[in-house]
C-alpha atoms as a PDB file:
ATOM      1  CA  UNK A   1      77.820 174.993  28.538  1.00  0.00           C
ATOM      2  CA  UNK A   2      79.719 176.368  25.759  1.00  0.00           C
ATOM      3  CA  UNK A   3      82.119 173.505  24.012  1.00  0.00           C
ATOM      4  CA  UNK A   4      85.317 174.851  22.412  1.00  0.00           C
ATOM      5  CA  UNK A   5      86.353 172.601  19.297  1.00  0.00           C
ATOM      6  CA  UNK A   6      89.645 172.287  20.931  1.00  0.00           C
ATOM      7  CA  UNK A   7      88.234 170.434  24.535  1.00  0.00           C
ATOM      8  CA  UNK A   8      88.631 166.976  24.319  1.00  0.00           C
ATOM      9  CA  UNK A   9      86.476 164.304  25.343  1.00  0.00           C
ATOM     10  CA  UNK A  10      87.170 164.173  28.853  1.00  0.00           C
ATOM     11  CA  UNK A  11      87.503 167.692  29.665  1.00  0.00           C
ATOM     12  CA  UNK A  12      83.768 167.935  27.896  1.00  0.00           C
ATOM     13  CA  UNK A  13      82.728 165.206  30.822  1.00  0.00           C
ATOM     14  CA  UNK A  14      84.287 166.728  33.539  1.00  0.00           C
ATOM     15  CA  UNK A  15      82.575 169.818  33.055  1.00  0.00           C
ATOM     16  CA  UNK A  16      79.206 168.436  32.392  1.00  0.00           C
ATOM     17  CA  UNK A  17      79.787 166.575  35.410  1.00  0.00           C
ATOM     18  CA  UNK A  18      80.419 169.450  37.339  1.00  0.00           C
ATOM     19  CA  UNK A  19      77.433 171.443  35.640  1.00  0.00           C
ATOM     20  CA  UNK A  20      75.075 169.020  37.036  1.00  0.00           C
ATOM     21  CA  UNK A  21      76.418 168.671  40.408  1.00  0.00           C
ATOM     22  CA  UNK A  22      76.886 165.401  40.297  1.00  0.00           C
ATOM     23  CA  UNK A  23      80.839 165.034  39.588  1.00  0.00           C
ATOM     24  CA  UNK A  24      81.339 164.647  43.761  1.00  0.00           C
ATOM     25  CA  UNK A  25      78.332 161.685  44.129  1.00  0.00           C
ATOM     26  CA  UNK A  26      79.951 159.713  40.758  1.00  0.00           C
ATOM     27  CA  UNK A  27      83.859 160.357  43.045  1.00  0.00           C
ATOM     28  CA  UNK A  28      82.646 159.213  46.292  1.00  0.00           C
ATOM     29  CA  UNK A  29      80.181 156.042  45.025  1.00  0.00           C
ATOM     30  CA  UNK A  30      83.551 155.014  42.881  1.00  0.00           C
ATOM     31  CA  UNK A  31      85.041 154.610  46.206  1.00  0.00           C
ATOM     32  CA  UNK A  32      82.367 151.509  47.072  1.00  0.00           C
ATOM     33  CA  UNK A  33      82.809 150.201  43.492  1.00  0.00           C
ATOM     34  CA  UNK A  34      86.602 149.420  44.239  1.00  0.00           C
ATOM     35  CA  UNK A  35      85.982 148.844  47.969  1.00  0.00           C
ATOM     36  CA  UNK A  36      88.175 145.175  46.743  1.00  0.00           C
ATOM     37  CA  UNK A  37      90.575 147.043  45.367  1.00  0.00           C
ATOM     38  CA  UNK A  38      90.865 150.124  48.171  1.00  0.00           C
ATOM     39  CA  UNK A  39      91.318 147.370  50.730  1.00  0.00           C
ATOM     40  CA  UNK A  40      92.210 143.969  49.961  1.00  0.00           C
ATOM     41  CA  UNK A  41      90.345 140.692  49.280  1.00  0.00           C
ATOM     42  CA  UNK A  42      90.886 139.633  52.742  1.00  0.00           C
ATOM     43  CA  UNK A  43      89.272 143.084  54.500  1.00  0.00           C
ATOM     44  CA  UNK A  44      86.659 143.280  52.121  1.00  0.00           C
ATOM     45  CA  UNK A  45      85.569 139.326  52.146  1.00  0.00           C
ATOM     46  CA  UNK A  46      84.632 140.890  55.940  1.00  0.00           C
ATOM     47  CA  UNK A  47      82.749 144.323  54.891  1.00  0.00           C
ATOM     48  CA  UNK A  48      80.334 145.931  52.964  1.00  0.00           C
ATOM     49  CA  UNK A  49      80.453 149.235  52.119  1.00  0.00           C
ATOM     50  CA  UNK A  50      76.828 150.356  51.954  1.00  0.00           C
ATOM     51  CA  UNK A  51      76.163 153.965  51.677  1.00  0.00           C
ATOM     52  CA  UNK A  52      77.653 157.665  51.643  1.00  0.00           C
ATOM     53  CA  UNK A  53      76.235 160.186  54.149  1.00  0.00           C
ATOM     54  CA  UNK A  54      77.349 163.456  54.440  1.00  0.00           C
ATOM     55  CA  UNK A  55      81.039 163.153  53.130  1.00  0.00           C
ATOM     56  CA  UNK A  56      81.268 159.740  55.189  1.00  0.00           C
ATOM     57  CA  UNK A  57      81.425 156.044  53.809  1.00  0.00           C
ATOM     58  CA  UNK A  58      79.345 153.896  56.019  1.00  0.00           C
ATOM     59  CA  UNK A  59      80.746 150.649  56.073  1.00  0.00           C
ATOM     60  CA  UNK A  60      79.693 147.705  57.611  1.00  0.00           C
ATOM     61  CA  UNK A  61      81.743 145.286  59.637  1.00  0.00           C
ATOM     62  CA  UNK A  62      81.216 141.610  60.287  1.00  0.00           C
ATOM     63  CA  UNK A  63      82.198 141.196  63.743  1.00  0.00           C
ATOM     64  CA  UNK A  64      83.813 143.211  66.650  1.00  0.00           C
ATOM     65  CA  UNK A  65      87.544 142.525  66.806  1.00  0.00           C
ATOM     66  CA  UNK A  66      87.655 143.755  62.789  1.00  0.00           C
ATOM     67  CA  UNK A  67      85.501 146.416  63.350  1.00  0.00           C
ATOM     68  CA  UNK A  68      88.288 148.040  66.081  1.00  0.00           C
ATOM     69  CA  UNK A  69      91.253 146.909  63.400  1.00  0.00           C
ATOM     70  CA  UNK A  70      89.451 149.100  61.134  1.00  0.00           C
ATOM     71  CA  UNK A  71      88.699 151.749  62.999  1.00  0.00           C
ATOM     72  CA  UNK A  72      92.159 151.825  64.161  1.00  0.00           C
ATOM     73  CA  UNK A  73      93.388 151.720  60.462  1.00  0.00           C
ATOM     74  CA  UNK A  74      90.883 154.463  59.335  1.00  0.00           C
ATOM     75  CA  UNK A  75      93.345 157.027  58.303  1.00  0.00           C
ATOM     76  CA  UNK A  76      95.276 154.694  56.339  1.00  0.00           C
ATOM     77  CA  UNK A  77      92.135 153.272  54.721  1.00  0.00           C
ATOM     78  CA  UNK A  78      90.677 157.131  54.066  1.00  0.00           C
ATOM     79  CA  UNK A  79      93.916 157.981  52.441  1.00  0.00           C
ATOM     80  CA  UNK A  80      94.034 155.164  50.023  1.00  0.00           C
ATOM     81  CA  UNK A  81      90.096 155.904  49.541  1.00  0.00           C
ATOM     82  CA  UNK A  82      91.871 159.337  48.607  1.00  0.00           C
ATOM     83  CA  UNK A  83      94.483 158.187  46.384  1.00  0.00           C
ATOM     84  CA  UNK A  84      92.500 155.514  44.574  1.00  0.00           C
ATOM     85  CA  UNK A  85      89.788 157.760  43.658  1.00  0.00           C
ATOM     86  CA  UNK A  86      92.232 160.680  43.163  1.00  0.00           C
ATOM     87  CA  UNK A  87      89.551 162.564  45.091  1.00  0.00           C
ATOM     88  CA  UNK A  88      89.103 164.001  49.000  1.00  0.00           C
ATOM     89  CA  UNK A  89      85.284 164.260  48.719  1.00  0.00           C
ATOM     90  CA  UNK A  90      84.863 161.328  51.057  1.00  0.00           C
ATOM     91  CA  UNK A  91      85.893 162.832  54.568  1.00  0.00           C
ATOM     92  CA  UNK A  92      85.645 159.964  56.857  1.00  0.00           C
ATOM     93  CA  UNK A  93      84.707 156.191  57.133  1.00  0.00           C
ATOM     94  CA  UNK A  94      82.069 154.869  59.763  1.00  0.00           C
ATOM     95  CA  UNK A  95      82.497 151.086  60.692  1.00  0.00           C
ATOM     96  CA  UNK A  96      79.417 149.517  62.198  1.00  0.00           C
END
């Protein structure tokens, strides 16, 4: 990668980012580092987010009736995952 004396310092990250593939794993895991923040103290007092598969945030749920709240709220919840992050690389959320 060829730096121009004009890039600045984030542009310079970016693309190394990007070079080494790993700009969409640092976009999605930044989605379970403000899992708090994404969802609220209350929601996420109740689940764990615990790993990224293919595009999709596995969470995990402590009990049944939240679980189907969730599930029911998962658009919302993927489109503040989308906004927070101010990326789309997570494609869907799996409550279990």
């Amino acid at each position: 990668m060829k730096i121009n004396k004009t890039q600045n310092l984030g542009e310079v990250i970016q693309a190394t980012l990007e070079s080494l593939g790993i700009k969409q794993k640092i976009e999605q895991y930044s989605a379970m580092s403000r899992w708090e923040e994404i969802v609220g103290e209350k929601i996420s007092k109740i689940t764990t987010p615990e790993k990224i598969q293919k595009n999709t945030l596995i969470v995990k749920v402590d009990n049944a009736p939240w679980r189907a709240e969730l599930t029911f709220r998962k658009k919302e919840i993927l489109e503040k995952i989308q906004k927070t992050t101010d990326s789309d690389s997570i494609k869907n959320i799996l409550f279990r």
